[in-house]
C-alpha atoms as a PDB file:
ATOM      1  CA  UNK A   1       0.000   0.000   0.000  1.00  0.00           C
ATOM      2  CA  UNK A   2       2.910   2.131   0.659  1.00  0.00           C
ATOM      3  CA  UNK A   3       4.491   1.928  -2.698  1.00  0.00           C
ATOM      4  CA  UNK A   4       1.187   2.288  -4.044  1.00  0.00           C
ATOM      5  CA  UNK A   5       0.725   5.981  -2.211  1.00  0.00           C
ATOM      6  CA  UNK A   6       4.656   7.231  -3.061  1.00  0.00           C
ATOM      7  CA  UNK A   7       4.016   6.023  -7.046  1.00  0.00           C
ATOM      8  CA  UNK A   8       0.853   8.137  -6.471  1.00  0.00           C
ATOM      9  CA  UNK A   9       2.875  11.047  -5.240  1.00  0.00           C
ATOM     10  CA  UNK A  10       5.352  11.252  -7.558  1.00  0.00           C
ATOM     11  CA  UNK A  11       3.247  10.997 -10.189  1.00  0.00           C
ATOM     12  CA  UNK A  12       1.383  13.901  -8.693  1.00  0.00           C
ATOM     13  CA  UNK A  13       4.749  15.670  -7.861  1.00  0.00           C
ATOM     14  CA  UNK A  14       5.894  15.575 -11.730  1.00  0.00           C
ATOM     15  CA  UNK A  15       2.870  16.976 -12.748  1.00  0.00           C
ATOM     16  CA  UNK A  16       3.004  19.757 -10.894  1.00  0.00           C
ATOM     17  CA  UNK A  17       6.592  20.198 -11.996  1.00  0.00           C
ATOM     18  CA  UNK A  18       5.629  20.289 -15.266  1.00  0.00           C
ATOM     19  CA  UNK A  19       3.255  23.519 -15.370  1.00  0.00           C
ATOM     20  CA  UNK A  20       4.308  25.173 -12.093  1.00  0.00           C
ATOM     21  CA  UNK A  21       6.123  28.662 -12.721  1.00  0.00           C
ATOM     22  CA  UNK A  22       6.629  30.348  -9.077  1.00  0.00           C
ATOM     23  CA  UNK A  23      10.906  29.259  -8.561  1.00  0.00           C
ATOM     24  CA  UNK A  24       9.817  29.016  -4.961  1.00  0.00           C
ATOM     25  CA  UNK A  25       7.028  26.669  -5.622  1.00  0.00           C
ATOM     26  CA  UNK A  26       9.318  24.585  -7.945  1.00  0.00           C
ATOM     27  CA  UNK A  27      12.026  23.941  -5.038  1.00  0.00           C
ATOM     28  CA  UNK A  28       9.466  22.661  -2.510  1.00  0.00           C
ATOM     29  CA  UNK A  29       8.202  20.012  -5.174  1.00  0.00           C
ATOM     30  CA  UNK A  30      11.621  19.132  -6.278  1.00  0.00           C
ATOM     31  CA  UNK A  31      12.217  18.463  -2.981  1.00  0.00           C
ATOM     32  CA  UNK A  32       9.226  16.541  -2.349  1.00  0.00           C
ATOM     33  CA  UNK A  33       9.869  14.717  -5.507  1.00  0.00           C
ATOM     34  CA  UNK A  34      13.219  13.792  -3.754  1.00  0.00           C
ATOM     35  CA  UNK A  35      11.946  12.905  -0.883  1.00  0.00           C
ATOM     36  CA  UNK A  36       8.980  10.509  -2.337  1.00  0.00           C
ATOM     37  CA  UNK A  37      11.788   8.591  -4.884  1.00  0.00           C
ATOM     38  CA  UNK A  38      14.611   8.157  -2.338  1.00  0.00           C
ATOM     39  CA  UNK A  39      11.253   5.808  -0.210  1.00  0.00           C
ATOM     40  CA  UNK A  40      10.344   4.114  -3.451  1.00  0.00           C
ATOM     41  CA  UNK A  41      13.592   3.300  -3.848  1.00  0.00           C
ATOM     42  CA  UNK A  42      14.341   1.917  -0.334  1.00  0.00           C
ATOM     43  CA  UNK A  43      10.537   0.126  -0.342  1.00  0.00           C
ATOM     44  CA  UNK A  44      11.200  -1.609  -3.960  1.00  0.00           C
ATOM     45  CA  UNK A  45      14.787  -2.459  -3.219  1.00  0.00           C
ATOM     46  CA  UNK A  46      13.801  -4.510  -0.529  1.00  0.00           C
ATOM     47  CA  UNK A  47      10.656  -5.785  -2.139  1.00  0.00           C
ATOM     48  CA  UNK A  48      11.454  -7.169  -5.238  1.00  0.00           C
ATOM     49  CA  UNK A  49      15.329  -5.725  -5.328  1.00  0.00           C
ATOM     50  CA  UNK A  50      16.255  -4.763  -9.411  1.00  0.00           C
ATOM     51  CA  UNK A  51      14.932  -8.073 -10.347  1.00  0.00           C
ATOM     52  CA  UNK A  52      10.997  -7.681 -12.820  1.00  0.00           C
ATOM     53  CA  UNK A  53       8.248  -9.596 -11.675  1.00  0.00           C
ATOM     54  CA  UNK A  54       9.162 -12.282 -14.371  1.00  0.00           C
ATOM     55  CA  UNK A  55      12.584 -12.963 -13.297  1.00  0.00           C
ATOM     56  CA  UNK A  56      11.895 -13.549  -9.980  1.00  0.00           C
ATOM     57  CA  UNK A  57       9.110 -16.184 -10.671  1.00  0.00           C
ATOM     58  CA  UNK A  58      11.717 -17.752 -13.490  1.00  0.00           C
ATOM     59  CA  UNK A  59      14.506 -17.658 -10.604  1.00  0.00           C
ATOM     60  CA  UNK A  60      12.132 -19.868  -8.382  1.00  0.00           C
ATOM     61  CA  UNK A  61      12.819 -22.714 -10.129  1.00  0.00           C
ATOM     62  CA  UNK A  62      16.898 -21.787 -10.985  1.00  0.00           C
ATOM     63  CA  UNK A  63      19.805 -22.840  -9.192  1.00  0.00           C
ATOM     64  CA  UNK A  64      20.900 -20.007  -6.212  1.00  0.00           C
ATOM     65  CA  UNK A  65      24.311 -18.800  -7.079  1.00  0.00           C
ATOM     66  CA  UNK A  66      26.459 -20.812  -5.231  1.00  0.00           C
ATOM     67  CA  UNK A  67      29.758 -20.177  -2.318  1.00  0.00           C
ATOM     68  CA  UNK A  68      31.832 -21.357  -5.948  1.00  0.00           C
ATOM     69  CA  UNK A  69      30.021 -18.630  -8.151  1.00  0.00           C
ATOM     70  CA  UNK A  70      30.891 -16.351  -5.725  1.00  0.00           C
ATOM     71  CA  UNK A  71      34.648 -17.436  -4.894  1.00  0.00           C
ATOM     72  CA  UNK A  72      35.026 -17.114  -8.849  1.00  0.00           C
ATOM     73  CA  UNK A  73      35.447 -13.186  -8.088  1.00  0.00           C
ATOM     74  CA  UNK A  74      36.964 -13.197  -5.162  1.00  0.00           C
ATOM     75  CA  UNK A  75      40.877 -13.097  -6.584  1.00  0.00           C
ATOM     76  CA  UNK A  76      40.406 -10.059  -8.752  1.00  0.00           C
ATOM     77  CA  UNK A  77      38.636  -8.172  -5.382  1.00  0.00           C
ATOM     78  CA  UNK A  78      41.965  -9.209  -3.534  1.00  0.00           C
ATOM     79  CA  UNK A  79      44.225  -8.074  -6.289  1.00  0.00           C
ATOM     80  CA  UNK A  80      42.024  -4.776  -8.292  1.00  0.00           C
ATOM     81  CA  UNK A  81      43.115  -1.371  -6.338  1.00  0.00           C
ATOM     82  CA  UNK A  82      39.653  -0.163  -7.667  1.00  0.00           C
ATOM     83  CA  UNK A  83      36.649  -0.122  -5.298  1.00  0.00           C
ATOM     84  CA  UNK A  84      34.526  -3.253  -5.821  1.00  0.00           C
ATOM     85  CA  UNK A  85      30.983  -4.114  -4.384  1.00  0.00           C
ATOM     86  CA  UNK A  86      29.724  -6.520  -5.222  1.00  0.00           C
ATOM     87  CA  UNK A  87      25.154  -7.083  -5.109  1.00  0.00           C
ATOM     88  CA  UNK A  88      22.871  -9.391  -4.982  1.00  0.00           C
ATOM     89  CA  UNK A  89      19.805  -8.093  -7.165  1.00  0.00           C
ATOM     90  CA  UNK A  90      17.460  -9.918  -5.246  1.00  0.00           C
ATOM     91  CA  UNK A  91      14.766  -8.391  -2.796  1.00  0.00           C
ATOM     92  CA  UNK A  92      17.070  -6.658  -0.071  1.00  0.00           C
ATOM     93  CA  UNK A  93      19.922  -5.603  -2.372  1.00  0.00           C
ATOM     94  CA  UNK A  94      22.179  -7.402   0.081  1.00  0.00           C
ATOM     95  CA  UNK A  95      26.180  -6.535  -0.280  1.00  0.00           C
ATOM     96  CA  UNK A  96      27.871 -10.049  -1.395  1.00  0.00           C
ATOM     97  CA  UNK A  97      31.127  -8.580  -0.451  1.00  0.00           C
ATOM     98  CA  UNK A  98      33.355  -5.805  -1.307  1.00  0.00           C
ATOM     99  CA  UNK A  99      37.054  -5.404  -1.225  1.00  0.00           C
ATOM    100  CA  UNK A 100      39.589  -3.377   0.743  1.00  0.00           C
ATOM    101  CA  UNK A 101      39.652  -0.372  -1.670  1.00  0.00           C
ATOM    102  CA  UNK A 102      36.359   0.151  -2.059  1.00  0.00           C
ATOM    103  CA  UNK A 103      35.932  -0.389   2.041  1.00  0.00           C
ATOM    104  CA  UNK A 104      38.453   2.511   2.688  1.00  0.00           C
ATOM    105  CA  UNK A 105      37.215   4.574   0.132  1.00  0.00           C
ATOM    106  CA  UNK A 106      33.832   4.533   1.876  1.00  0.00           C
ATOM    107  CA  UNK A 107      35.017   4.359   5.412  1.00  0.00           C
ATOM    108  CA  UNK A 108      33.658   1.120   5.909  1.00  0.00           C
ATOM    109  CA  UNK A 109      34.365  -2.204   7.701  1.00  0.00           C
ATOM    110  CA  UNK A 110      34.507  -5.823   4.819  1.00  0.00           C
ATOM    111  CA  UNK A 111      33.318  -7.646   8.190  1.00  0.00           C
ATOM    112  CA  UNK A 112      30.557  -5.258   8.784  1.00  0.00           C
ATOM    113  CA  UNK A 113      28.745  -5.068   5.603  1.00  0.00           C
ATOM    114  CA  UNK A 114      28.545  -8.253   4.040  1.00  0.00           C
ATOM    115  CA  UNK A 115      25.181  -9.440   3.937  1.00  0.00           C
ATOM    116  CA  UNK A 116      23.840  -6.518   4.874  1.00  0.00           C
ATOM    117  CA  UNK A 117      21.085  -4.654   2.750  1.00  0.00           C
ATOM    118  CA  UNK A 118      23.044  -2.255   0.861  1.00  0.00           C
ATOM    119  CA  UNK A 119      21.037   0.767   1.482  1.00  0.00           C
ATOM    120  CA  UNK A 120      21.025   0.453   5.046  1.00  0.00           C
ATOM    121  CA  UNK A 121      24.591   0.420   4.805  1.00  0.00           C
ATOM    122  CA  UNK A 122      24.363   3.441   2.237  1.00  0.00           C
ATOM    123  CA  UNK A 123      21.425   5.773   3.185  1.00  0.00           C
ATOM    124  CA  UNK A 124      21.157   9.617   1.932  1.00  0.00           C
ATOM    125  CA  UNK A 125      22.280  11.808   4.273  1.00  0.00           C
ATOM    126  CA  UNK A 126      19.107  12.565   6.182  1.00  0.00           C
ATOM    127  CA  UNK A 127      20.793  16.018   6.982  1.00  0.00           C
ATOM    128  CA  UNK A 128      20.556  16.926   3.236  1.00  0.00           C
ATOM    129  CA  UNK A 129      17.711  17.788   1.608  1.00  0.00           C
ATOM    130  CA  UNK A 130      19.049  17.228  -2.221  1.00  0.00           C
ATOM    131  CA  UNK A 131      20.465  13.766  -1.356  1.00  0.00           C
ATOM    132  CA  UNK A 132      19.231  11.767  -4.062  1.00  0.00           C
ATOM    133  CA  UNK A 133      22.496   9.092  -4.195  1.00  0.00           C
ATOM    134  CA  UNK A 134      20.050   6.175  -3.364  1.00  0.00           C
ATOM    135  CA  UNK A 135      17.421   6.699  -5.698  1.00  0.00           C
ATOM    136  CA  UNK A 136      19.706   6.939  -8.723  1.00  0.00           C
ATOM    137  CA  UNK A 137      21.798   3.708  -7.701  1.00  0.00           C
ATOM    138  CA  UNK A 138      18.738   2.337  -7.452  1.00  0.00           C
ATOM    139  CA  UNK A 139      17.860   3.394 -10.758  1.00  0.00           C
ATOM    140  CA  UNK A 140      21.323   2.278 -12.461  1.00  0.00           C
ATOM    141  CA  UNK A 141      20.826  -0.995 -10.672  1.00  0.00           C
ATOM    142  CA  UNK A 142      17.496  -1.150 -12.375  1.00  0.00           C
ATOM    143  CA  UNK A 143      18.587  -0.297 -15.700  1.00  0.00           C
ATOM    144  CA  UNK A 144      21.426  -2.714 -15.502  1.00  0.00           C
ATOM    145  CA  UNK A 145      18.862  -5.651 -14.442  1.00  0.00           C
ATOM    146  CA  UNK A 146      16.567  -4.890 -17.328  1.00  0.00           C
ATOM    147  CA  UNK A 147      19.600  -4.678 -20.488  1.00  0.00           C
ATOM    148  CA  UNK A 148      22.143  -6.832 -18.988  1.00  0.00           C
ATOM    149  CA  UNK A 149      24.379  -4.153 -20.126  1.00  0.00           C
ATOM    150  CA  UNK A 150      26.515  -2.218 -18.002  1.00  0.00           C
ATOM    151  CA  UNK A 151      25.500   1.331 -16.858  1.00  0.00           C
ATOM    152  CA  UNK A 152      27.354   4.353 -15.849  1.00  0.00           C
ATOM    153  CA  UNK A 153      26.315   6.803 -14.210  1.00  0.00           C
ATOM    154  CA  UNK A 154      27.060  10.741 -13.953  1.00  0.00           C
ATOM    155  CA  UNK A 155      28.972  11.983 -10.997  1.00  0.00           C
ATOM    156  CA  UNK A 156      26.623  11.541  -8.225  1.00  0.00           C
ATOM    157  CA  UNK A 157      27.175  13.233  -4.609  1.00  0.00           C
ATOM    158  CA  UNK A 158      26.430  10.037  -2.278  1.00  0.00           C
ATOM    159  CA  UNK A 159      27.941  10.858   1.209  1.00  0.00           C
ATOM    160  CA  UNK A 160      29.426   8.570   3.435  1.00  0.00           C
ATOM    161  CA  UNK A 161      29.408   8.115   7.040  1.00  0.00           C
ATOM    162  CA  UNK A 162      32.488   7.814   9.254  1.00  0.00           C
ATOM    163  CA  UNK A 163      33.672   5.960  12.342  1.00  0.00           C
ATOM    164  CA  UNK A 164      31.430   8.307  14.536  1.00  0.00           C
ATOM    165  CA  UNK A 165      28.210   7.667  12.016  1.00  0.00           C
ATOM    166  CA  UNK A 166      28.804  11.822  10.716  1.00  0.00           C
ATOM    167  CA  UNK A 167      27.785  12.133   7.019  1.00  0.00           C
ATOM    168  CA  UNK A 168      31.182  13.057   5.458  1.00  0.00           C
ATOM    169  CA  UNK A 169      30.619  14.514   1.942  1.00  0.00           C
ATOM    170  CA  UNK A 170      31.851  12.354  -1.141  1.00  0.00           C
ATOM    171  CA  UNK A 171      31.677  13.040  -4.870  1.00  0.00           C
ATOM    172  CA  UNK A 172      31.966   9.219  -7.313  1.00  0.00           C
ATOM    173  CA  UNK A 173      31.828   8.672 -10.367  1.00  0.00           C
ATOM    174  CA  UNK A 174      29.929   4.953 -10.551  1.00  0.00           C
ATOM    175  CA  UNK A 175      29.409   2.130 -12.994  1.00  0.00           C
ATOM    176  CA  UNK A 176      27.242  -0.607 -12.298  1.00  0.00           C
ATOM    177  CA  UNK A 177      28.021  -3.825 -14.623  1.00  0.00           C
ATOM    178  CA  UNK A 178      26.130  -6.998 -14.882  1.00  0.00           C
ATOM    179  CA  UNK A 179      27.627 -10.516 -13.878  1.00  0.00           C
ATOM    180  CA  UNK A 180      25.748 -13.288 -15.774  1.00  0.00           C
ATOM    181  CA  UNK A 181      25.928 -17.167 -15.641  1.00  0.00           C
ATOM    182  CA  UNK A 182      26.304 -19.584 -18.471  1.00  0.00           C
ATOM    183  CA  UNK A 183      22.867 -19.145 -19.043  1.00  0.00           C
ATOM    184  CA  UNK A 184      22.447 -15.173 -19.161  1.00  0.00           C
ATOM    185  CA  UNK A 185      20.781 -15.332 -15.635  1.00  0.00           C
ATOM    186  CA  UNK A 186      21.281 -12.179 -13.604  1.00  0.00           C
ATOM    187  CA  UNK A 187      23.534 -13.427 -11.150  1.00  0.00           C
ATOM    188  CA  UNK A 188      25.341 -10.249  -9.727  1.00  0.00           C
ATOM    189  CA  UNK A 189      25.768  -6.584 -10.040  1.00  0.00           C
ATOM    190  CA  UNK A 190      29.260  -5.207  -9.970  1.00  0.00           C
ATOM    191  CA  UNK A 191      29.099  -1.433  -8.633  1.00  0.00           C
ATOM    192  CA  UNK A 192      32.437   0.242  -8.641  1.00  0.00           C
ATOM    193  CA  UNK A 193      33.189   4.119  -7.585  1.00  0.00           C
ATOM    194  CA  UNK A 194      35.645   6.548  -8.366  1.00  0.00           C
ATOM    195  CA  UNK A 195      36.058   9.063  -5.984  1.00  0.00           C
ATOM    196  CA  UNK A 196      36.054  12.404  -7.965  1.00  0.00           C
ATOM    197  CA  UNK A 197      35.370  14.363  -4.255  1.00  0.00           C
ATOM    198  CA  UNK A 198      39.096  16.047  -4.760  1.00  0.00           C
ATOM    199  CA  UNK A 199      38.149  17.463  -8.442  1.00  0.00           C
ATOM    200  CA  UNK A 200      34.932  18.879  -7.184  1.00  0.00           C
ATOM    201  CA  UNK A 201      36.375  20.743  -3.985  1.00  0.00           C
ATOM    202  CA  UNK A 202      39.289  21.934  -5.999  1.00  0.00           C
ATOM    203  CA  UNK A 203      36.811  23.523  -8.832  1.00  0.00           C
ATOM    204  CA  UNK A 204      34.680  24.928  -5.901  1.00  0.00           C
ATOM    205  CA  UNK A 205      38.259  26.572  -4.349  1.00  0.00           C
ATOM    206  CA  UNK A 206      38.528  28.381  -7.854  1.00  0.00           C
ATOM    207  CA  UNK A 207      35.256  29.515  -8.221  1.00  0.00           C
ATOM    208  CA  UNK A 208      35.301  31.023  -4.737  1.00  0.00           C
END
């Protein structure tokens, strides 16, 4: 019923968008229109995850991926020094694992994340109204679920916390790429981040 009331909303929000003139007006509903995709996001994510309604019911009666499948990727996330994570695209969006780049570029813990639902691990920063970094993974995820292609994304702010759970501010610049089976079954989603935060303070220092 909830997802049924945001999709309401935001297709009420973008319709408003879309003939509403006053700048002042137009920042509230952006900002509702935020607001009501970042819960969509979090409430279909752990619904369904990026997976349609037909490959979950085809996946019913598929082989799970198995400790093997997984160990097949498990050298190169030793050996890369680019951030790795690596996502189930099942309901949840639970983190399979990432490496030891990609947990120091975030500020976070291998041990602590695994298996976890990756946007409880990675919420918006509630403390920023323009946060939108979850409902635009979401949306890459999505669109690399549906093509089977990989997807890349435009810099994205998608801030991190730290040891003391503070938001610390982070620019990336991700790519979400499939990993299929013999078959062409979905198996995994391979997000990796540049961090780009450097370039964007450095442009902001020269502007000031």
């Amino acid at each position: 019923m909830q997802r049924f009331i945001e999709q309401q909303n935001r297709a009420h929000y973008r319709k408003l968008l879309a003939v509403e003139t006053d700048p002042r007006l137009i920042k509230v509903l952006e900002g509702l229109l935020r607001s009501t995709e970042r819960t969509l996001a979090i409430l279909e994510a752990s619904a369904t995850g990026v997976r349609s309604d037909a490959q979950l019911v085809r996946d019913r009666y598929l082989p799970r991926a198995t400790p093997k499948a997984i160990s097949h990727f498990q050298r190169e996330f030793e050996a890369t020094d680019r951030p790795w994570l690596l996502v189930d695209p099942g309901p949840g969006l639970h983190i399979v694992d990432i490496n030891d780049t990609y947990a120091t570029a975030t500020l976070t813990a291998r041990s602590k994340v695994a298996g976890e639902k990756l946007f409880d691990i990675f919420p918006d920063n509630p403390d920023d109204p323009a946060a939108n970094g979850a409902s635009m993974l979401f949306r890459s995820l999505k669109t690399v679920s549906e093509s089977g292609q990989p997807h890349e994304m435009a810099v994205q702010r998608y801030d991190v916390r730290d040891a003391t759970g503070a938001f610390v501010a982070r620019f990336w610049q991700p790519r979400n790429m499939p990993i299929l089976d013999d078959g062409g079954r979905l198996l995994f989603i391979l997000h990796h981040v540049e961090d780009v935060t450097s370039r964007f303070a450095a442009a902001a220092a020269s502007a000031a």
